[in-house]
N, C-alpha and C. Protein backbone atom coordinates (compact mmCIF):
# COMPACT_ATOMS: atom_id res chain seq x y z
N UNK A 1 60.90 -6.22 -115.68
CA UNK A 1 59.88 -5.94 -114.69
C UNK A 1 58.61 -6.70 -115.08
N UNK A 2 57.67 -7.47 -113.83
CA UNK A 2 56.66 -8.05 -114.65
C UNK A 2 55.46 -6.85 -114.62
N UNK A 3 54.93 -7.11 -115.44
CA UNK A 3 53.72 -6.13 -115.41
C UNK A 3 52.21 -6.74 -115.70
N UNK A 4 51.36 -6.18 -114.80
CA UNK A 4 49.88 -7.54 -115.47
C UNK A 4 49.03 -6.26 -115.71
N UNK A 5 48.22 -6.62 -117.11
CA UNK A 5 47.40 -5.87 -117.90
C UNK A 5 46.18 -6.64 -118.16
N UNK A 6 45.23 -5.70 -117.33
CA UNK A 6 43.90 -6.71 -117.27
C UNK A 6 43.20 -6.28 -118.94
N UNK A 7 43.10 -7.61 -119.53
CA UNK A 7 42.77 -8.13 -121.17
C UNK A 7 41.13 -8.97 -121.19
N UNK A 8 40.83 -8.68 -122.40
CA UNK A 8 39.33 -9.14 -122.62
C UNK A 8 39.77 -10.80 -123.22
N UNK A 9 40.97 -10.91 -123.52
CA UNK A 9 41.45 -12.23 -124.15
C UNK A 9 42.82 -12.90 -123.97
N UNK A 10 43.13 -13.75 -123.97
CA UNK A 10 44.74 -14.56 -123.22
C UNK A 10 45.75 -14.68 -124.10
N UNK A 11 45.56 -13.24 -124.75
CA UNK A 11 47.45 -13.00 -125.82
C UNK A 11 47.49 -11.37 -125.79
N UNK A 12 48.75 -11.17 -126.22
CA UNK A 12 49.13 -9.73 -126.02
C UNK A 12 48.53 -9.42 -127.45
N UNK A 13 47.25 -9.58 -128.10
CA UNK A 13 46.89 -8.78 -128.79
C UNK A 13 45.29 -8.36 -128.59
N UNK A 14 45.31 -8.83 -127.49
CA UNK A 14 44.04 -9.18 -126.85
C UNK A 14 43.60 -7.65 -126.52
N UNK A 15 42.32 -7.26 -126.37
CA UNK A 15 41.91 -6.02 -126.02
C UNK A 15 42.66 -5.35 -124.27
N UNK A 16 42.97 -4.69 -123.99
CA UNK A 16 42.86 -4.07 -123.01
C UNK A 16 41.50 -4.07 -122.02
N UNK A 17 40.93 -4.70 -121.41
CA UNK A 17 39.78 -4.73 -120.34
C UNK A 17 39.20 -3.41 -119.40
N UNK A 18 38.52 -2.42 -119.33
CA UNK A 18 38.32 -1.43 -118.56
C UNK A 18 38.23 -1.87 -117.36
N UNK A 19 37.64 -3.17 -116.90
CA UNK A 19 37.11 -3.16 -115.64
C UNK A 19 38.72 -4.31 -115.00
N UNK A 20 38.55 -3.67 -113.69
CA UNK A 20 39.66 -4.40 -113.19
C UNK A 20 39.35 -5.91 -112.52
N UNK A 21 38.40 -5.95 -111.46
CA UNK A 21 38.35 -6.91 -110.63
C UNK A 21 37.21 -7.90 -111.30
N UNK A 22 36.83 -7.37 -112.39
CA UNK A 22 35.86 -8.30 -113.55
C UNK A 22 36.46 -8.55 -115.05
N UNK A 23 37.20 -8.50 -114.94
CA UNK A 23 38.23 -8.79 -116.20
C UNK A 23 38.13 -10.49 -116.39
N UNK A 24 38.37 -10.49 -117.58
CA UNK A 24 37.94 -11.94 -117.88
C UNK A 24 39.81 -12.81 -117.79
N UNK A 25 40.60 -12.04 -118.04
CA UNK A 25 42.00 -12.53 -118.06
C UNK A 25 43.19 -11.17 -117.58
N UNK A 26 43.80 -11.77 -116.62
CA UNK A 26 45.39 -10.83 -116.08
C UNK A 26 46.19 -11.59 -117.32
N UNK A 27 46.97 -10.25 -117.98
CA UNK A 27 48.09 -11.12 -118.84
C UNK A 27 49.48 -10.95 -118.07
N UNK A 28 50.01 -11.49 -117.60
CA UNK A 28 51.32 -10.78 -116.74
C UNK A 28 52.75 -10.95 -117.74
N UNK A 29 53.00 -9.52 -118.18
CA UNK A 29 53.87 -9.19 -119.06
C UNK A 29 55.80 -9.10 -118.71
N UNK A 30 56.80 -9.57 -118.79
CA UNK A 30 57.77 -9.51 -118.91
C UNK A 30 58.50 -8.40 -120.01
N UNK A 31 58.62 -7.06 -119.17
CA UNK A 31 58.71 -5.93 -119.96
C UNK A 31 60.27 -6.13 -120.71
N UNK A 32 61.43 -6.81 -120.34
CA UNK A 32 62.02 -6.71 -120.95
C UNK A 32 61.92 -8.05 -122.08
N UNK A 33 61.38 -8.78 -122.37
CA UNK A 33 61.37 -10.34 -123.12
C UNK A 33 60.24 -10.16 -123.95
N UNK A 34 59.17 -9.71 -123.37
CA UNK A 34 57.72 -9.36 -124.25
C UNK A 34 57.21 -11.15 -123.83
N UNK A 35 57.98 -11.51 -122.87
CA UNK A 35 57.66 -13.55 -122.58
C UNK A 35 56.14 -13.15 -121.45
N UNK A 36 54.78 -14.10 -121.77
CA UNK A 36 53.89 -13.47 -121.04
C UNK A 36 53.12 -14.64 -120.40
N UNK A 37 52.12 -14.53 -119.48
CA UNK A 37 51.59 -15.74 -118.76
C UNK A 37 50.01 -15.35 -118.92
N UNK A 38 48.99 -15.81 -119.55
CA UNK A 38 47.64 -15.54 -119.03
C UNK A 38 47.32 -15.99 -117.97
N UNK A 39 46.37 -15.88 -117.30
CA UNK A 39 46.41 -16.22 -116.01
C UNK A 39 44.27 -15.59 -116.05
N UNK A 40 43.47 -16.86 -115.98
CA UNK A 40 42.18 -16.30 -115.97
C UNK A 40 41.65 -15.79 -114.68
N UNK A 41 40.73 -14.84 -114.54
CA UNK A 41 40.25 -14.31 -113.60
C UNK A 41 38.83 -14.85 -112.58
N UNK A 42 39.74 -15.81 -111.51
CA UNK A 42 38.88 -16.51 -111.34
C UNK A 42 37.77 -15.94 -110.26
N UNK A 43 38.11 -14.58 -109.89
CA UNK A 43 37.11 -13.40 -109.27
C UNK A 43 36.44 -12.66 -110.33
N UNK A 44 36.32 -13.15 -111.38
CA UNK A 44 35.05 -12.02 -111.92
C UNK A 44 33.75 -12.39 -112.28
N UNK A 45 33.08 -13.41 -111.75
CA UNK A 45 31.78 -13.64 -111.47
C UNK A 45 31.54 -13.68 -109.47
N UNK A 46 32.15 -13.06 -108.96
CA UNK A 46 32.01 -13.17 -107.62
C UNK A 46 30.97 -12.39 -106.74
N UNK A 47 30.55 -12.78 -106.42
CA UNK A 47 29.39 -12.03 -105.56
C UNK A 47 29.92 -10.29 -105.16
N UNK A 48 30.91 -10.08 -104.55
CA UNK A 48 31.23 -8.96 -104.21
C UNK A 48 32.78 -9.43 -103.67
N UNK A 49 33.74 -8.59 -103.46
CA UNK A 49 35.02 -8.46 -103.33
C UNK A 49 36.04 -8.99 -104.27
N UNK A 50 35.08 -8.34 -105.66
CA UNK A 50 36.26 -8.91 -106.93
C UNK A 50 37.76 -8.78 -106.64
N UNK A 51 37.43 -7.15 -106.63
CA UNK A 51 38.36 -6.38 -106.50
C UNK A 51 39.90 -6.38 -105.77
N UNK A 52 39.13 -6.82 -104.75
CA UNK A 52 40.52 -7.10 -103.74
C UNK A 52 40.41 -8.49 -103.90
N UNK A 53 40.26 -9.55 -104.22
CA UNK A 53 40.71 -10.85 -104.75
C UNK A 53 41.51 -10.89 -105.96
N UNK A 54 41.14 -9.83 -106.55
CA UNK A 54 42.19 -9.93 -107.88
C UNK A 54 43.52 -9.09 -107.81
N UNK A 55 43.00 -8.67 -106.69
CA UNK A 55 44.35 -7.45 -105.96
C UNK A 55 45.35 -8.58 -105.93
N UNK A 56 44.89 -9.89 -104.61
CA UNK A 56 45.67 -10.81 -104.23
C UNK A 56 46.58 -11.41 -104.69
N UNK A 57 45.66 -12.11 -105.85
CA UNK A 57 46.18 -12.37 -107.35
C UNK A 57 47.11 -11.84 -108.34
N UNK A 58 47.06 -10.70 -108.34
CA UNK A 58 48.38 -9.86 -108.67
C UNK A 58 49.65 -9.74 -108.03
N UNK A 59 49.10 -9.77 -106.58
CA UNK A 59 50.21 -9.37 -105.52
C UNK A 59 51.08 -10.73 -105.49
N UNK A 60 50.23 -11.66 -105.71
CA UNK A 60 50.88 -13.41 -105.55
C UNK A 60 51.85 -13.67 -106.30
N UNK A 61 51.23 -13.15 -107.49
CA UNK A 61 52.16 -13.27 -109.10
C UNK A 61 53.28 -12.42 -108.92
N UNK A 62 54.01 -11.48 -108.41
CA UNK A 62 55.14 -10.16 -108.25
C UNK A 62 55.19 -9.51 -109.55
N UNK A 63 53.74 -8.83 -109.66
CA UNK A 63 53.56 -7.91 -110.40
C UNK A 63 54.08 -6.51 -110.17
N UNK A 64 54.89 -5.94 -110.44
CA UNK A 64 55.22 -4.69 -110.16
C UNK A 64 54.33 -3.09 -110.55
N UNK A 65 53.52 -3.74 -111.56
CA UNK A 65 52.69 -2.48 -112.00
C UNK A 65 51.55 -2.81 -112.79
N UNK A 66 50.05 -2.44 -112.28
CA UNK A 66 48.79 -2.83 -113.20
C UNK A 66 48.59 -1.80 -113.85
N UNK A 67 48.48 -2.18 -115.54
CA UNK A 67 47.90 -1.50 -116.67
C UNK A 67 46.43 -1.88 -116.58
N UNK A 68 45.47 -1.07 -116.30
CA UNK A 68 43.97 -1.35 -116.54
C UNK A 68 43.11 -0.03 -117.01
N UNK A 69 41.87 -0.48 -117.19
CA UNK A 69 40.95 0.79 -117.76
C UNK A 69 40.56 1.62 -116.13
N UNK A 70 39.80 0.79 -115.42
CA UNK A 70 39.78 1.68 -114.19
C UNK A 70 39.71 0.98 -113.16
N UNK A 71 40.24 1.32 -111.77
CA UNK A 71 40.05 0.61 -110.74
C UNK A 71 39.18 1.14 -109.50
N UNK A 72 38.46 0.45 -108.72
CA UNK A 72 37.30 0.61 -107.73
C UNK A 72 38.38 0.87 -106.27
N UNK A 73 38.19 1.59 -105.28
CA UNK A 73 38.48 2.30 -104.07
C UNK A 73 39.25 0.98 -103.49
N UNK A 74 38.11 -0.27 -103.21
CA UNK A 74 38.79 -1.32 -102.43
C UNK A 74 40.06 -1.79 -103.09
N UNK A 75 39.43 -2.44 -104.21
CA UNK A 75 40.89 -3.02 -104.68
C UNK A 75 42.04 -1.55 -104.93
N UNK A 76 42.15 -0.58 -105.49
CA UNK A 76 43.41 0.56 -105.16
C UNK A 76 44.03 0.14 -103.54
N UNK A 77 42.80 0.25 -102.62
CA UNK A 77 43.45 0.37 -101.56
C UNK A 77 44.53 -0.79 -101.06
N UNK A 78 44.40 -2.16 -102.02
CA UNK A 78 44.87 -3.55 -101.45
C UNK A 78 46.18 -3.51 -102.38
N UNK A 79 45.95 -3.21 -103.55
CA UNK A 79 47.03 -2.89 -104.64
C UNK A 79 48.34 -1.62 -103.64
N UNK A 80 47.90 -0.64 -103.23
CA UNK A 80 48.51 0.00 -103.05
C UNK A 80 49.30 -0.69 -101.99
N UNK A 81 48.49 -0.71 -100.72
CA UNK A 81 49.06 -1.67 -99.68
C UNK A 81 50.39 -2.53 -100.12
N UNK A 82 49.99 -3.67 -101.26
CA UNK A 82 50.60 -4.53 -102.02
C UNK A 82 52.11 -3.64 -102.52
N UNK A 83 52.16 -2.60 -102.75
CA UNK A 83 53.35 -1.88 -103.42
C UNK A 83 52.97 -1.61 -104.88
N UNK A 84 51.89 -2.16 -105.47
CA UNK A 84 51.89 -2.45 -106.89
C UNK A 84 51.72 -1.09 -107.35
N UNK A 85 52.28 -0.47 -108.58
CA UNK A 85 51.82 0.68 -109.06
C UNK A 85 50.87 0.59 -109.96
N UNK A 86 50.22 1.82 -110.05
CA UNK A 86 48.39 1.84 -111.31
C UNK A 86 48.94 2.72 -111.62
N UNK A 87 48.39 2.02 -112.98
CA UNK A 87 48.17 2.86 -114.40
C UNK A 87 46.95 2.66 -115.07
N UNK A 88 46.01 3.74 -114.60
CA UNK A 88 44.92 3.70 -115.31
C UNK A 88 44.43 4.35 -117.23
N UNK A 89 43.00 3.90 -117.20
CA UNK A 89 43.03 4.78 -118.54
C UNK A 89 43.73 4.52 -119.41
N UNK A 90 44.00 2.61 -119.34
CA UNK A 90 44.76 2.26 -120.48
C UNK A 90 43.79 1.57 -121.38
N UNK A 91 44.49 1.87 -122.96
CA UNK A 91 43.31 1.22 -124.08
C UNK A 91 43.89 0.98 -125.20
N UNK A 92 43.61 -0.07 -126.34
CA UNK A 92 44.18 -0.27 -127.21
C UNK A 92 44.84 -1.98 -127.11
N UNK A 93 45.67 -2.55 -127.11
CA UNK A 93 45.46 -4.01 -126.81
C UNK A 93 47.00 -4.12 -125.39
N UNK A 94 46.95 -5.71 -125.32
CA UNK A 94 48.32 -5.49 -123.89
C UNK A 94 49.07 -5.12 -124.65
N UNK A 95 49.95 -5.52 -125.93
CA UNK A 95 51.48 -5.08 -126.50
C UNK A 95 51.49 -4.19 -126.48
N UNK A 96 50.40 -3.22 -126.77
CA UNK A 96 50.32 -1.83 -127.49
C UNK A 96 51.19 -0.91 -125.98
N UNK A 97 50.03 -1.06 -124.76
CA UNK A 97 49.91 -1.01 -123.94
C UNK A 97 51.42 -0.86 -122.96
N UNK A 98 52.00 -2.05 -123.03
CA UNK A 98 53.21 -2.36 -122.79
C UNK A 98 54.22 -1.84 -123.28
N UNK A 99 54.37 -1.52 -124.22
CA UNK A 99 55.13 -0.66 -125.55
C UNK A 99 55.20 0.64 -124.83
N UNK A 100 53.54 1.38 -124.56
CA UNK A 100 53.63 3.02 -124.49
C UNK A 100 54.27 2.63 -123.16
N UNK A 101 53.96 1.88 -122.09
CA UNK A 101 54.73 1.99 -120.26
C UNK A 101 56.12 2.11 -120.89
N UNK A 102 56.86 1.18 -121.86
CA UNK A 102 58.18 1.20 -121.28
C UNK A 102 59.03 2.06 -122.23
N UNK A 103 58.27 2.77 -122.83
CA UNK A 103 58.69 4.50 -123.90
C UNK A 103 58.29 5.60 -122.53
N UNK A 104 57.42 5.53 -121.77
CA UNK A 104 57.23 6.46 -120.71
C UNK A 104 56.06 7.00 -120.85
N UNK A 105 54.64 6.69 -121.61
CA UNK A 105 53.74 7.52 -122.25
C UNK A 105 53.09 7.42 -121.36
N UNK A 106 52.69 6.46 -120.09
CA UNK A 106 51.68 6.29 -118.92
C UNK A 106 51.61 7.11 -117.97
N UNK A 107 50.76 7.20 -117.19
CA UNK A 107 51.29 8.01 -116.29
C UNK A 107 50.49 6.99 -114.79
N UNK A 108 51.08 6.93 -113.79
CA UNK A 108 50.85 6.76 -112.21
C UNK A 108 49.42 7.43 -112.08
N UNK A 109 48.56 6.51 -111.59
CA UNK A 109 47.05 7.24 -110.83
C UNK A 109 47.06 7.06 -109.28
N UNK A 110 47.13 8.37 -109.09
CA UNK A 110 46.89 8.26 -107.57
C UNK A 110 45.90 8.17 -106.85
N UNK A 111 44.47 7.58 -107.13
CA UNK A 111 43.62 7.47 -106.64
C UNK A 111 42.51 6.56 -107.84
N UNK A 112 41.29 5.95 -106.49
CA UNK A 112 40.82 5.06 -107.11
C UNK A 112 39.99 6.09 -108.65
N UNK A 113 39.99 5.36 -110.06
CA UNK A 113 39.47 5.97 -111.30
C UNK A 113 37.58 5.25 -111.10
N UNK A 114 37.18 4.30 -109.61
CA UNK A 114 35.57 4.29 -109.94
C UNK A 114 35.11 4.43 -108.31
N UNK A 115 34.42 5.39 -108.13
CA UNK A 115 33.66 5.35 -107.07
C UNK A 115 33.30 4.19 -106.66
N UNK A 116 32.73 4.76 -105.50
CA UNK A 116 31.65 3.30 -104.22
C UNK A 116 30.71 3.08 -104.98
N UNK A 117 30.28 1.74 -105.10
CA UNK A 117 28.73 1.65 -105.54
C UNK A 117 28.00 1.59 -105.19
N UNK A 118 26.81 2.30 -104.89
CA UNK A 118 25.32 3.02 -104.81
C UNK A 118 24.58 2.97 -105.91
N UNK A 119 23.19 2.55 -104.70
CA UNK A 119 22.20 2.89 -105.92
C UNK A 119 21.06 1.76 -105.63
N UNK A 120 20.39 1.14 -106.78
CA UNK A 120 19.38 0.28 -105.51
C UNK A 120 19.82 -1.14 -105.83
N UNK A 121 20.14 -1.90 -105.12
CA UNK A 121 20.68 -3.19 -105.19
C UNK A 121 19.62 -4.23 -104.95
N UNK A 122 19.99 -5.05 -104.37
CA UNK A 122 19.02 -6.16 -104.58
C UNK A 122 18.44 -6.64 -102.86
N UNK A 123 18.68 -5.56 -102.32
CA UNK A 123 17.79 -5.71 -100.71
C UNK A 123 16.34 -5.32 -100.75
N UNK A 124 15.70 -5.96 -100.23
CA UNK A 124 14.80 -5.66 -99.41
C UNK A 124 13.87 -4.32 -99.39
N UNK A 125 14.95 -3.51 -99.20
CA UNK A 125 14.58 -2.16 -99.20
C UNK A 125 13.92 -1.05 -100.32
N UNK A 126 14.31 -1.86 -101.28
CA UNK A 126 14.14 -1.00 -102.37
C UNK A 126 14.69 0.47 -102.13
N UNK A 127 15.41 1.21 -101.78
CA UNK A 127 15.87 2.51 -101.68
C UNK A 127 14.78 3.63 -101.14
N UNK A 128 13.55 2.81 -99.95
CA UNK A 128 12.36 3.75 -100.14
C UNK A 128 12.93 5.00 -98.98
N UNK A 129 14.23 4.70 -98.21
CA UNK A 129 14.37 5.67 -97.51
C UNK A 129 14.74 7.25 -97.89
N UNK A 130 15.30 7.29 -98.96
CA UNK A 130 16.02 7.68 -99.78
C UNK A 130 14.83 8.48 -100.57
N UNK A 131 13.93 8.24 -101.31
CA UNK A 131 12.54 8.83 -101.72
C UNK A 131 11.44 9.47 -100.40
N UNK A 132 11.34 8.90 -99.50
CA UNK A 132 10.73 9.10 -98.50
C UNK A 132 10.85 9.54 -97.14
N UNK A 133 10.86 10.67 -96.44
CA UNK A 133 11.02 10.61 -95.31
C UNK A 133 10.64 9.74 -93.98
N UNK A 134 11.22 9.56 -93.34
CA UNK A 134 10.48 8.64 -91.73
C UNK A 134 8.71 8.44 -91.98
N UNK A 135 8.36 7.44 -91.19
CA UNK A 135 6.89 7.80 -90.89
C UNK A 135 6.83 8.39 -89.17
N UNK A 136 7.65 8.54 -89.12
CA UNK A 136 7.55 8.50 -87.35
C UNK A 136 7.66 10.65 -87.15
C-alpha cells in the first residue's frame, strides 16, 4: 500500500511534520518494501490553498493513506473526497511512523484535527468590527 507521511526532511528518518499543507516534504512510503519517494512540497509557501493543493498532490501520487500531525477543514475535505484515509497525531520520524500503521497502533480521524482560521489578517480592516459596534 503506498502511504505519504508529511516529513520535516527527504528520508524515512526524517522528523514527522505537524503541519500538513506546509510541510516542507511528502515522503510516499511503500508499506510492504519500506522502497520510498520524497517528493518536495511545492504548496507550502503559497499564499492560501496549501491545503487542498497538497491534497492534489497526494491524490496524483495513489496514496492510499496520510500519516500527518494535523490537518485543516479544506484540505480533509479534498483528501476525503480523494478516498485517501487520515491519520492524524502522528510523531516521531516516517519509519517509526510507518512501522506503528502497519502493527495497527494508528487510528482513522474523522474530522478535520485544525480549525478555520480567524483572527486579524492582513486586510484593511484591522478587526475594528469585532471590538466595536456600528456607528450608525
Amino acid at each position: 500500500m503506498r502511504i505519504c507521511v508529511t516529513a520535516s526532511g527527504n528520508s524515512l528518518d526524517a522528523p514527522v511534520e505537524p503541519r500538513f499543507g506546509r510541510c516542507p516534504y511528502f515522503i510516499f512510503v511503500d508499506s510492504e518494501t519500506m522502497a520510498f519517494e520524497a517528493v518536495p512540497n511545492m504548496a507550502m509557501n503559497a499564499m492560501g490553498g496549501a491545503g487542498i493543493q497538497a491534497a492534489q498532490l497526494i491524490a496524483s501520487k495513489g496514496a492510499k493513506v496520510l500519516i500527518t500531525g494535523n490537518v485543516g477543514p479544506n484540505a480533509f475535505q479534498a483528501l476525503v473526497a480523494a478516498g485517501i484515509r487520515i491519520i492524524t497525531g502522528a510523531y516521531g520520524t516516517v519509519r517509526e511512523v510507518v512501522e506503528k500503521f502497519k502493527r495497527g497502533e494508528l487510528r482513522e480521524t474523522g474530522s478535520p484535527t485544525v480549525g478555520g482560521h480567524y483572527g486579524r489578517g492582513a486586510g484593511m480592516g484591522r478587526g475594528w468590527r469585532r471590538r466595536y459596534p456600528p456607528p450608525y
